[in-house]
C-alpha atoms as a PDB file:
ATOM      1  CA  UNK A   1    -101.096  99.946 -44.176  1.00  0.00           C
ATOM      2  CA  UNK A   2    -100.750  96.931 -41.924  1.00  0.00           C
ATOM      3  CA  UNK A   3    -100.738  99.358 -39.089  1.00  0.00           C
ATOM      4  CA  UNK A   4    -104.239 100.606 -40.216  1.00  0.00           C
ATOM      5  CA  UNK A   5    -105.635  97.094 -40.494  1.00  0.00           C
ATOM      6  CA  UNK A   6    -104.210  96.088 -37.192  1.00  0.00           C
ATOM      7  CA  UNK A   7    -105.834  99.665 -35.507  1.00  0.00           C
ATOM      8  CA  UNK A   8    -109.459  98.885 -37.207  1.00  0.00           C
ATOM      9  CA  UNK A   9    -109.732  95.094 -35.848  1.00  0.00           C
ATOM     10  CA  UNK A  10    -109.060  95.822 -32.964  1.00  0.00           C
ATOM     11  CA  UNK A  11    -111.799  98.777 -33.067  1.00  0.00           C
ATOM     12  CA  UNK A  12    -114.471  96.752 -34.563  1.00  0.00           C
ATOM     13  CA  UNK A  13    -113.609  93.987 -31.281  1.00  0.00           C
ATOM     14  CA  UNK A  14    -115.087  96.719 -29.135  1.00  0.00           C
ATOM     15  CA  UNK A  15    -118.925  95.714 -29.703  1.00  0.00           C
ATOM     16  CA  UNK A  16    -117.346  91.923 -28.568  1.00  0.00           C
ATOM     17  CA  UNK A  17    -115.982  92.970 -25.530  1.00  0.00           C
ATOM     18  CA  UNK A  18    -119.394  95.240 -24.463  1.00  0.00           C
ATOM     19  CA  UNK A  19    -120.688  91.853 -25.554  1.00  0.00           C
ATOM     20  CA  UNK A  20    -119.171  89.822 -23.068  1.00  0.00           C
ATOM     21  CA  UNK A  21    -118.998  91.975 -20.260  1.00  0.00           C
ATOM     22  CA  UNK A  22    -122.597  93.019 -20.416  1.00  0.00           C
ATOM     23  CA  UNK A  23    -124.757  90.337 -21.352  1.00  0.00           C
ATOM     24  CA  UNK A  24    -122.290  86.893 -21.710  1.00  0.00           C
ATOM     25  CA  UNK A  25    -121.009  87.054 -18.335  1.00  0.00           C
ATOM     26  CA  UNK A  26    -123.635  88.434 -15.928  1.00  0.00           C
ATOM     27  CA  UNK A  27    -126.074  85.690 -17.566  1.00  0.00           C
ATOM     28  CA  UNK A  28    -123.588  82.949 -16.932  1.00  0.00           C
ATOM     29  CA  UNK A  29    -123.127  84.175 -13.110  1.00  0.00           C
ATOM     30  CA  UNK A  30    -127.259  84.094 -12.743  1.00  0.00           C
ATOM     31  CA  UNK A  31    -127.361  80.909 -14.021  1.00  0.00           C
ATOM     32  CA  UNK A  32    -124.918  79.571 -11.425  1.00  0.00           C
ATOM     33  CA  UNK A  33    -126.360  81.983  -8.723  1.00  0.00           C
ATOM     34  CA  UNK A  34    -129.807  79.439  -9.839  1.00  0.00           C
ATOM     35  CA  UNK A  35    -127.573  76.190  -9.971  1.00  0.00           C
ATOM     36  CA  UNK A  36    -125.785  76.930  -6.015  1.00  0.00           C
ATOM     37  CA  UNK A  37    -127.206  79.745  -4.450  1.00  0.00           C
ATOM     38  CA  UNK A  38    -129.376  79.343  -1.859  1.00  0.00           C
ATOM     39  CA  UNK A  39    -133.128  81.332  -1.974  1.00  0.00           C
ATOM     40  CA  UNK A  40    -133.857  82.886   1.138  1.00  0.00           C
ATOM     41  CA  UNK A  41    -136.521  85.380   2.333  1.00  0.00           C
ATOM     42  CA  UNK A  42    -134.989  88.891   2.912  1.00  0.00           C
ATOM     43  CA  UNK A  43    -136.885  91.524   4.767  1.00  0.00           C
ATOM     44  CA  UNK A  44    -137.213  95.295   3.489  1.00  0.00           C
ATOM     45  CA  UNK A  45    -134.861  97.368   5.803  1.00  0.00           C
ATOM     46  CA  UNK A  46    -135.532 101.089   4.289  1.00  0.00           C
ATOM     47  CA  UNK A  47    -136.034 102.554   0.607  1.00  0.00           C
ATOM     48  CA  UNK A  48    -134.038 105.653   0.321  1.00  0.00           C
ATOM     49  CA  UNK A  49    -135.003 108.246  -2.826  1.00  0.00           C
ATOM     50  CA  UNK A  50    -132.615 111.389  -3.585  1.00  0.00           C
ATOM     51  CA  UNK A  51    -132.423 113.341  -6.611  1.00  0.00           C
ATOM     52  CA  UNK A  52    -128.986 111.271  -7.425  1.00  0.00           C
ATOM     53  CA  UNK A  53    -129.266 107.983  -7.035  1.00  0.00           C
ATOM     54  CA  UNK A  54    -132.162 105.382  -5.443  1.00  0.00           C
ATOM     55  CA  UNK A  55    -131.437 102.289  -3.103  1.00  0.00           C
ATOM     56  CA  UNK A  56    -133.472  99.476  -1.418  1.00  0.00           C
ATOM     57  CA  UNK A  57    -132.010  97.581   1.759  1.00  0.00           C
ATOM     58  CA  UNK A  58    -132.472  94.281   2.370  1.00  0.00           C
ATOM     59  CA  UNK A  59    -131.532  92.449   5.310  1.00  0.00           C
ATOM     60  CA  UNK A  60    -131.072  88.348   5.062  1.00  0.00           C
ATOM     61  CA  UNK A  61    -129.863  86.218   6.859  1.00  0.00           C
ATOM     62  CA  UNK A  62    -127.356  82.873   5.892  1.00  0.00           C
ATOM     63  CA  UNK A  63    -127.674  79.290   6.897  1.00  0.00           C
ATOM     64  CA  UNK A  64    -124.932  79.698   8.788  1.00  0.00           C
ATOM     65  CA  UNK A  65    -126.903  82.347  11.076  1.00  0.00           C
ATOM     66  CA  UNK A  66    -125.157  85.153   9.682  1.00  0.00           C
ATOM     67  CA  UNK A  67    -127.216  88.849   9.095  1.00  0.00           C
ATOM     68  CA  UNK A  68    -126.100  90.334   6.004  1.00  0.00           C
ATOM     69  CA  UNK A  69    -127.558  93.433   3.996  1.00  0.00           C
ATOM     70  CA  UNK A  70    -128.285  93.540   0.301  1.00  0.00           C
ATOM     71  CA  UNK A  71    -128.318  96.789  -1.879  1.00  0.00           C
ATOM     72  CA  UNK A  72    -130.009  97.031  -5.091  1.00  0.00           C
ATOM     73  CA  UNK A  73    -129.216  98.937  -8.147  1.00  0.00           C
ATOM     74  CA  UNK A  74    -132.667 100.904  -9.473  1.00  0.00           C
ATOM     75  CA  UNK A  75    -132.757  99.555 -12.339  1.00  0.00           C
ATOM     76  CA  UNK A  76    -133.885  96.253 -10.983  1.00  0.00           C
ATOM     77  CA  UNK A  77    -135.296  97.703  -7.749  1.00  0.00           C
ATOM     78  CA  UNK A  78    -138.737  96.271  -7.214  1.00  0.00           C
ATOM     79  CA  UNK A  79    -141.410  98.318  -5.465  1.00  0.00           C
ATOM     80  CA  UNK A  80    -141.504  97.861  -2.066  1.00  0.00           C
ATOM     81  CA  UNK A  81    -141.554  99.657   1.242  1.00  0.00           C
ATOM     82  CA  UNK A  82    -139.995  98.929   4.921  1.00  0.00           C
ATOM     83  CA  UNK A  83    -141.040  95.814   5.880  1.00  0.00           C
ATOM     84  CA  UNK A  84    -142.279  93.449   3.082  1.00  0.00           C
ATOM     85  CA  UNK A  85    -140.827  90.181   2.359  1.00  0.00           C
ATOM     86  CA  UNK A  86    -138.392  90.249  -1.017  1.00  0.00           C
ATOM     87  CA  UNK A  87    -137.083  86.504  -2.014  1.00  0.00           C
ATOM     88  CA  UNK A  88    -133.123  87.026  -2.717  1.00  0.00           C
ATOM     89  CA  UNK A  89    -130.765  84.299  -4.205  1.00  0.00           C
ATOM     90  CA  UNK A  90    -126.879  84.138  -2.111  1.00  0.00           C
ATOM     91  CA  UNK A  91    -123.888  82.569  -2.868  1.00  0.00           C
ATOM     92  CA  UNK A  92    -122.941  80.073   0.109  1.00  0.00           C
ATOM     93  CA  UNK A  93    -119.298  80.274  -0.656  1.00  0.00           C
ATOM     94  CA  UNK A  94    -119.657  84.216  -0.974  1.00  0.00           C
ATOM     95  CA  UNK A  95    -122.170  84.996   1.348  1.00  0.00           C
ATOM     96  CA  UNK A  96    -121.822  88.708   0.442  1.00  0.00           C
ATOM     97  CA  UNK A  97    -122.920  88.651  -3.000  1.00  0.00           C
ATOM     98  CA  UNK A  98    -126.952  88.717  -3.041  1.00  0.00           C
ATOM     99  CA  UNK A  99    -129.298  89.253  -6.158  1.00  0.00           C
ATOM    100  CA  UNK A 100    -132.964  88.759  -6.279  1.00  0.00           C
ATOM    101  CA  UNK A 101    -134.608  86.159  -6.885  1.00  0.00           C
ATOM    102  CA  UNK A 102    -136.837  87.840  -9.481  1.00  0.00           C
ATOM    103  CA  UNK A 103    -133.882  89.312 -11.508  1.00  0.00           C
ATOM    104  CA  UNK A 104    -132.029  85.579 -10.793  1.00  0.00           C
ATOM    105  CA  UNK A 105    -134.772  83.842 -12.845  1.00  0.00           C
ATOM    106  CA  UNK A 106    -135.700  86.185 -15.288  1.00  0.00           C
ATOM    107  CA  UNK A 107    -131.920  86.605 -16.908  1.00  0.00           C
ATOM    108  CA  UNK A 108    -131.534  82.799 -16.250  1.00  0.00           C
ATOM    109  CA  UNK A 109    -133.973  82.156 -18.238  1.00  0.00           C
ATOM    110  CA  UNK A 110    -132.557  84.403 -21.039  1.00  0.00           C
ATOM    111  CA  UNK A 111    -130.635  83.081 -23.767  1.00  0.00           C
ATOM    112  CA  UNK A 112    -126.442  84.526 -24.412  1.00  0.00           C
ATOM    113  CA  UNK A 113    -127.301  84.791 -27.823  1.00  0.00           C
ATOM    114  CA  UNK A 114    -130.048  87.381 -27.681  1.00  0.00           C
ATOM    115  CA  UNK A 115    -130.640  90.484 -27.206  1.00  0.00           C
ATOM    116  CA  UNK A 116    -129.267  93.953 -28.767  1.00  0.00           C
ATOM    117  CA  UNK A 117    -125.878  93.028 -28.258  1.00  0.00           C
ATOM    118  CA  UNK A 118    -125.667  90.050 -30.081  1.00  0.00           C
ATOM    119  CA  UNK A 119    -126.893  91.403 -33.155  1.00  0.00           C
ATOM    120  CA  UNK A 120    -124.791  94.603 -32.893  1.00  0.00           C
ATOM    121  CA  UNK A 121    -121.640  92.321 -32.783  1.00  0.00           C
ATOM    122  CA  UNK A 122    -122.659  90.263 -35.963  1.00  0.00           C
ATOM    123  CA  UNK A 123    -123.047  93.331 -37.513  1.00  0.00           C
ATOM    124  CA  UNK A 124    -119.403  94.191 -36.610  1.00  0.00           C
ATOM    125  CA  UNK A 125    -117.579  91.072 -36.724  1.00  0.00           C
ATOM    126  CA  UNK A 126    -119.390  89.800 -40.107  1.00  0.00           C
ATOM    127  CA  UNK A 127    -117.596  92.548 -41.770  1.00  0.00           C
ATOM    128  CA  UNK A 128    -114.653  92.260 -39.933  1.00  0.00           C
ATOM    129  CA  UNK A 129    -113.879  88.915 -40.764  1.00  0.00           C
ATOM    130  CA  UNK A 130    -114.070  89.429 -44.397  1.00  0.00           C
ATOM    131  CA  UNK A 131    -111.795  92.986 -43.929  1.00  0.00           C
ATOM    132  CA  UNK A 132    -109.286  90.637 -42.467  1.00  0.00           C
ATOM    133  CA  UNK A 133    -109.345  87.833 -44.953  1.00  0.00           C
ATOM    134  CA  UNK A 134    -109.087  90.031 -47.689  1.00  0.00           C
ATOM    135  CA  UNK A 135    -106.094  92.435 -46.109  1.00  0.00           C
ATOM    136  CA  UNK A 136    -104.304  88.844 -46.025  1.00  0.00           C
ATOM    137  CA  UNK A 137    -104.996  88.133 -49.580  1.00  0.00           C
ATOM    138  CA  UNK A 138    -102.609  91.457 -50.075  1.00  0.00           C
ATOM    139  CA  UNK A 139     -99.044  91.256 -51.299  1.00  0.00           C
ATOM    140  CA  UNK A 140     -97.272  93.287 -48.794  1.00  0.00           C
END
């Protein structure tokens, strides 16, 4: 029986860690992206479409001088075409690691405790917590 108990928390802490890793974390990183990154002006390189996959290239370049290229995912790709100006957010201490500017503010703006995750894990861990009070209650 405790085996069972032990197997089912630690199912119902799946939701928490989807929770973490997809909306607790990346908002955190934005928000210090917005607190030490530095906004620069990146220029459009190419947009490339296949039936697989979509990406947008842009090309920045660092304080220090420093070209770099910046890939987006389509989710957040905005519309754009070879040459137009899109405003990107770096990391000075990782120069490599580039998000724009509009995706930046927009989930910094966001609150952690929002959104379909949230909700989905109080509607796990609610009932876990009460499973696991009550399993202690038990004689064994």
């Amino acid at each position: 029986m405790i085996g069972f108990v032990i197997i089912v928390s630690g199912m119902l802490l799946i939701p928490l860690g989807a929770f973490v890793l997809l909306d607790v974390i990346p908002q955190l990183r934005n928000r210090k992206l917005l607190r030490v990154g530095v906004r620069v002006d990146g220029t459009c390189e190419y947009v490339s479409w296949s039936s697989e996959s979509q990406t947008l290239c842009i090309s920045y370049t660092t304080q220090d001088g420093v070209e770099r290229e910046h890939h987006t995912d389509p989710v957040h790709m905005p519309r754009a075409k070879a040459g137009d100006v899109i405003e990107l957010y770096y990391d000075p201490a990782r120069p490599a690691r580039a998000v724009l500017a509009t995706k930046v503010e927009d989930h910094a703006k966001g609150r952690i405790l929002s959104g379909v995750l949230f909700y989905l894990e109080l509607l796990f861990l609610v009932p876990q917590l009460f499973w696991v009070l009550y399993v202690s209650q038990i004689q064994w």
